[in-house]
N, C-alpha and C. Protein backbone atom coordinates (compact mmCIF):
# COMPACT_ATOMS: atom_id res chain seq x y z
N UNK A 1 -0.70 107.53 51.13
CA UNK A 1 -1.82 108.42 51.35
C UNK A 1 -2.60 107.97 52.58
N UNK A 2 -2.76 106.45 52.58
CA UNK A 2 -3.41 106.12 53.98
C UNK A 2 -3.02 106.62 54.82
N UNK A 3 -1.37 106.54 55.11
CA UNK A 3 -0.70 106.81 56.71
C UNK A 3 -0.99 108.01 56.75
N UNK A 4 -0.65 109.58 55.65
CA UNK A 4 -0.90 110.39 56.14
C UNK A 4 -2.48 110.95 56.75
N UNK A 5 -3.55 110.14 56.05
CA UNK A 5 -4.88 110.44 56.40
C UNK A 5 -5.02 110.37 57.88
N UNK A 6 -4.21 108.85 58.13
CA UNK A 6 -4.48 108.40 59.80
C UNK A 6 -3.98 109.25 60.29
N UNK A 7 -2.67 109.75 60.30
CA UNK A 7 -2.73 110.50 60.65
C UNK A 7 -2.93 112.05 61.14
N UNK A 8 -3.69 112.64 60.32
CA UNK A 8 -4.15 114.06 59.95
C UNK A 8 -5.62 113.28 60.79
N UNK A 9 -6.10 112.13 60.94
CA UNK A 9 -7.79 111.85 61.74
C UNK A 9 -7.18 111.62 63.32
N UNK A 10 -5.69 110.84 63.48
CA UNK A 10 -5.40 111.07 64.85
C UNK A 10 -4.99 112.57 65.53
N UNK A 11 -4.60 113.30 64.88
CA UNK A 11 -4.61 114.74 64.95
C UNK A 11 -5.68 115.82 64.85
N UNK A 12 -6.75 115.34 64.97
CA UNK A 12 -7.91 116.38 64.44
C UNK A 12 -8.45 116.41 65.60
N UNK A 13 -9.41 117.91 65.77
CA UNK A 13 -9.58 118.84 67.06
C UNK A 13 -10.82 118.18 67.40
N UNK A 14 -11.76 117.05 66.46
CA UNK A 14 -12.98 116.71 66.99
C UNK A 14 -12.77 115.24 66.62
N UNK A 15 -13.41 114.71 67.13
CA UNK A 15 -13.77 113.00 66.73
C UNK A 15 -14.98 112.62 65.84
N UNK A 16 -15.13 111.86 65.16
CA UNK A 16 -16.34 111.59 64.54
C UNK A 16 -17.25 111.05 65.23
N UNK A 17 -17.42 110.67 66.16
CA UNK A 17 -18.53 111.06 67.17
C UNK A 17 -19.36 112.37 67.14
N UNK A 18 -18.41 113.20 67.46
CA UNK A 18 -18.19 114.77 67.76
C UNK A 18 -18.97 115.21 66.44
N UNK A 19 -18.63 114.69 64.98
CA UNK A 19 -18.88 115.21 63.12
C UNK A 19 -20.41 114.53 63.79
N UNK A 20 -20.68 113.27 64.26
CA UNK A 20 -21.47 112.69 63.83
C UNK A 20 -22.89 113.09 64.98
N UNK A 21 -23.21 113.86 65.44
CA UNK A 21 -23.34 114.49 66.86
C UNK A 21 -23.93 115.99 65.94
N UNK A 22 -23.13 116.61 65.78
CA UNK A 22 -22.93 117.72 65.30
C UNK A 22 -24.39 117.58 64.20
N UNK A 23 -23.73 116.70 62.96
CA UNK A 23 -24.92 116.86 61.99
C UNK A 23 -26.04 116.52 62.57
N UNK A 24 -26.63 115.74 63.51
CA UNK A 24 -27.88 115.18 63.53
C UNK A 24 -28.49 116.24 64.23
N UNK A 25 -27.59 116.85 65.23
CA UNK A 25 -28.54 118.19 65.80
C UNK A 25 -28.48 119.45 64.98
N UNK A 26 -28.02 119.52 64.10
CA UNK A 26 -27.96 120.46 62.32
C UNK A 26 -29.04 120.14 61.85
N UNK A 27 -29.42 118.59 61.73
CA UNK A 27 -30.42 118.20 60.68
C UNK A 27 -31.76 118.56 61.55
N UNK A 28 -31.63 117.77 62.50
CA UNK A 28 -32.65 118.20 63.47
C UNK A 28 -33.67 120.01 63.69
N UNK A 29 -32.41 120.63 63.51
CA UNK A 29 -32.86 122.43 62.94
C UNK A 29 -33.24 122.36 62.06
N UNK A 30 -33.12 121.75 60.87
CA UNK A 30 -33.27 122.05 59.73
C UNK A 30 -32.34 122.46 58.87
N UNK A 31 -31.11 122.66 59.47
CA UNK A 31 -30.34 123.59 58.59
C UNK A 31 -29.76 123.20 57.51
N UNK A 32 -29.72 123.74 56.46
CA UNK A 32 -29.29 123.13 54.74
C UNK A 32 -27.63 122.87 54.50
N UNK A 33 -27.06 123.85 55.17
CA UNK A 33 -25.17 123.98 55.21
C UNK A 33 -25.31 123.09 55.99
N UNK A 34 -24.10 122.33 56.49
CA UNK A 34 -23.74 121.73 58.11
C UNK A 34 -21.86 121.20 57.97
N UNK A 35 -21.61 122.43 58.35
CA UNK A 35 -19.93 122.66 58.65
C UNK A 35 -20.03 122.25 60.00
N UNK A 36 -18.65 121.26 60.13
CA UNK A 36 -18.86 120.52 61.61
C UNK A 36 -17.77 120.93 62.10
N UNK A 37 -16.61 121.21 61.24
CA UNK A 37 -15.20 121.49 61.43
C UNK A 37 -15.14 123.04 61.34
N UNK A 38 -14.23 123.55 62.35
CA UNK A 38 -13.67 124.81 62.49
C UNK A 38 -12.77 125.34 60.98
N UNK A 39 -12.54 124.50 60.61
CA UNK A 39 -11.87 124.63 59.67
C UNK A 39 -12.41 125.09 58.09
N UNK A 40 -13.67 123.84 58.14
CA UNK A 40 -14.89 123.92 57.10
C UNK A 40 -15.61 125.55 57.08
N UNK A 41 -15.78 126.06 58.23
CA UNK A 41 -16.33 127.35 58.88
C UNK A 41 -15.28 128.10 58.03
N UNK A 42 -14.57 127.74 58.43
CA UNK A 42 -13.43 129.28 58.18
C UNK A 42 -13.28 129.30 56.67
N UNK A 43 -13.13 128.32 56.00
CA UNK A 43 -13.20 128.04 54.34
C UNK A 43 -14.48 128.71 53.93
N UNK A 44 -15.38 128.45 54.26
CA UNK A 44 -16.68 128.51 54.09
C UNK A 44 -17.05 130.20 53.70
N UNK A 45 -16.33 130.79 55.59
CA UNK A 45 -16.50 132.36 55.47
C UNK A 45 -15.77 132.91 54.16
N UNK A 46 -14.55 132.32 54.55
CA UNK A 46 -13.69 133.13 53.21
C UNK A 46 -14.00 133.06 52.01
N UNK A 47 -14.85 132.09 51.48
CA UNK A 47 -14.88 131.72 49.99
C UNK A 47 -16.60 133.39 49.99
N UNK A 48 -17.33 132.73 51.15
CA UNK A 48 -18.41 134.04 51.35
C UNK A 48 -17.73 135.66 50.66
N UNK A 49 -16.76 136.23 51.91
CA UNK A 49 -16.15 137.24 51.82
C UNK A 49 -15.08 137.82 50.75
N UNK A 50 -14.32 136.50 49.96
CA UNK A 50 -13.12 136.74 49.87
C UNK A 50 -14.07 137.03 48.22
N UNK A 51 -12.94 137.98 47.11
CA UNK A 51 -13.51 137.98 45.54
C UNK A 51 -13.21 136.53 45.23
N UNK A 52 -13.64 136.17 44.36
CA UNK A 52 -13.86 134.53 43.58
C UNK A 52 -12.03 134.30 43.45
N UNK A 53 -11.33 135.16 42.85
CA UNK A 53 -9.99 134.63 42.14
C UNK A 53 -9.10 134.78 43.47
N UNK A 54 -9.26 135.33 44.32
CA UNK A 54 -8.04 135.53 45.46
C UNK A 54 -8.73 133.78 46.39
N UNK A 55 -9.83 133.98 46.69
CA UNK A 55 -10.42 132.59 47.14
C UNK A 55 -9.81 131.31 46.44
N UNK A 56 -9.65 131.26 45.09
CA UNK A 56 -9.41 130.30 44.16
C UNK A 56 -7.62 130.27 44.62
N UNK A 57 -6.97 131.34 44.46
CA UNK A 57 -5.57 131.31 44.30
C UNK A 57 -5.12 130.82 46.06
N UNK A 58 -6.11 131.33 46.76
CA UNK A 58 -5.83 130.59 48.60
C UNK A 58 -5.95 129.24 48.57
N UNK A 59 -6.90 128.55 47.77
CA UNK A 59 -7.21 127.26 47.94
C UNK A 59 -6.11 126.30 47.75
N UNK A 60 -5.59 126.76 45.75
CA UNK A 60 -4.83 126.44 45.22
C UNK A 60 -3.42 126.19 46.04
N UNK A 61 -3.25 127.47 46.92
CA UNK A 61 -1.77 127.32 47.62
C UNK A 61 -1.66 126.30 48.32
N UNK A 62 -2.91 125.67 49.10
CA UNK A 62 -2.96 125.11 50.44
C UNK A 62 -3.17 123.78 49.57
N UNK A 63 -3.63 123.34 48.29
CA UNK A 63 -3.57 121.99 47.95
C UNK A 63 -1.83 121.77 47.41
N UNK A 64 -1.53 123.11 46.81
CA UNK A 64 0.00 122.55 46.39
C UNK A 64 0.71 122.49 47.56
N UNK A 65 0.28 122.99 48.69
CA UNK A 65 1.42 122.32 49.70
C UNK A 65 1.45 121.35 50.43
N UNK A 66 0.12 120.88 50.39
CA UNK A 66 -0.51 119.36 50.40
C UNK A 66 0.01 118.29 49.35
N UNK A 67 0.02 118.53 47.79
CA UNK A 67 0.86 118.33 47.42
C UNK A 67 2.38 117.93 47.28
N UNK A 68 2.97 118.98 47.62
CA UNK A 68 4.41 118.99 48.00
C UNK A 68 4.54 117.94 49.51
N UNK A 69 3.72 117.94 49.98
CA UNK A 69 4.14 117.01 51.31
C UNK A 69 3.90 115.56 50.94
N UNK A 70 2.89 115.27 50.29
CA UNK A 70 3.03 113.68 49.58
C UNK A 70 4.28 113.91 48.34
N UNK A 71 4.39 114.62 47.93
CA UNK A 71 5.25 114.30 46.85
C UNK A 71 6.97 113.72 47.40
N UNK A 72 7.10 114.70 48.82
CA UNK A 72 8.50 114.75 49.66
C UNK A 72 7.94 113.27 50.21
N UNK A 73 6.88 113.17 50.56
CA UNK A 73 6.78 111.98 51.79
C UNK A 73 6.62 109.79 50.99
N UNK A 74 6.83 110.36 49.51
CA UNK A 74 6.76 109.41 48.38
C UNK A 74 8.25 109.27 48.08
N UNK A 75 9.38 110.17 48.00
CA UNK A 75 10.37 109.81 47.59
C UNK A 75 10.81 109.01 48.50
């Protein structure tokens, strides 16, 4: 689980600098949410927009294939 983390943090579109940057000028507004990631955003909208059970059944897909990739990357 470590290696894949490192690597999914050496692969990522911002640095924690970048996360850590982000919130303080969030907090600084005031603002109560603080999505730093493009990604967090886009989850965020959809769970907004999407009905509760199609949201739930999107999530679900994307952890079982998260899933399935430690499970292949364990044997």
């Amino acid at each position: 689980m470590k290696k894949m983390m490192d690597r999914a943090f050496a692969k990522a579109d911002i640095s924690a600098e970048q996360v850590a940057m982000s919130i303080y000028q969030q907090v600084q507004k005031g603002h109560f949410l603080i999505l730093t990631h493009p990604e967090g955003k886009k989850a965020f909208l959809m769970k907004k927009l999407m009905p509760s059970g199609m949201y739930i059944k999107s999530m679900l897909k994307r952890t079982l294939s998260m899933q399935r990739l430690l499970d292949n990357k364990s044997s």
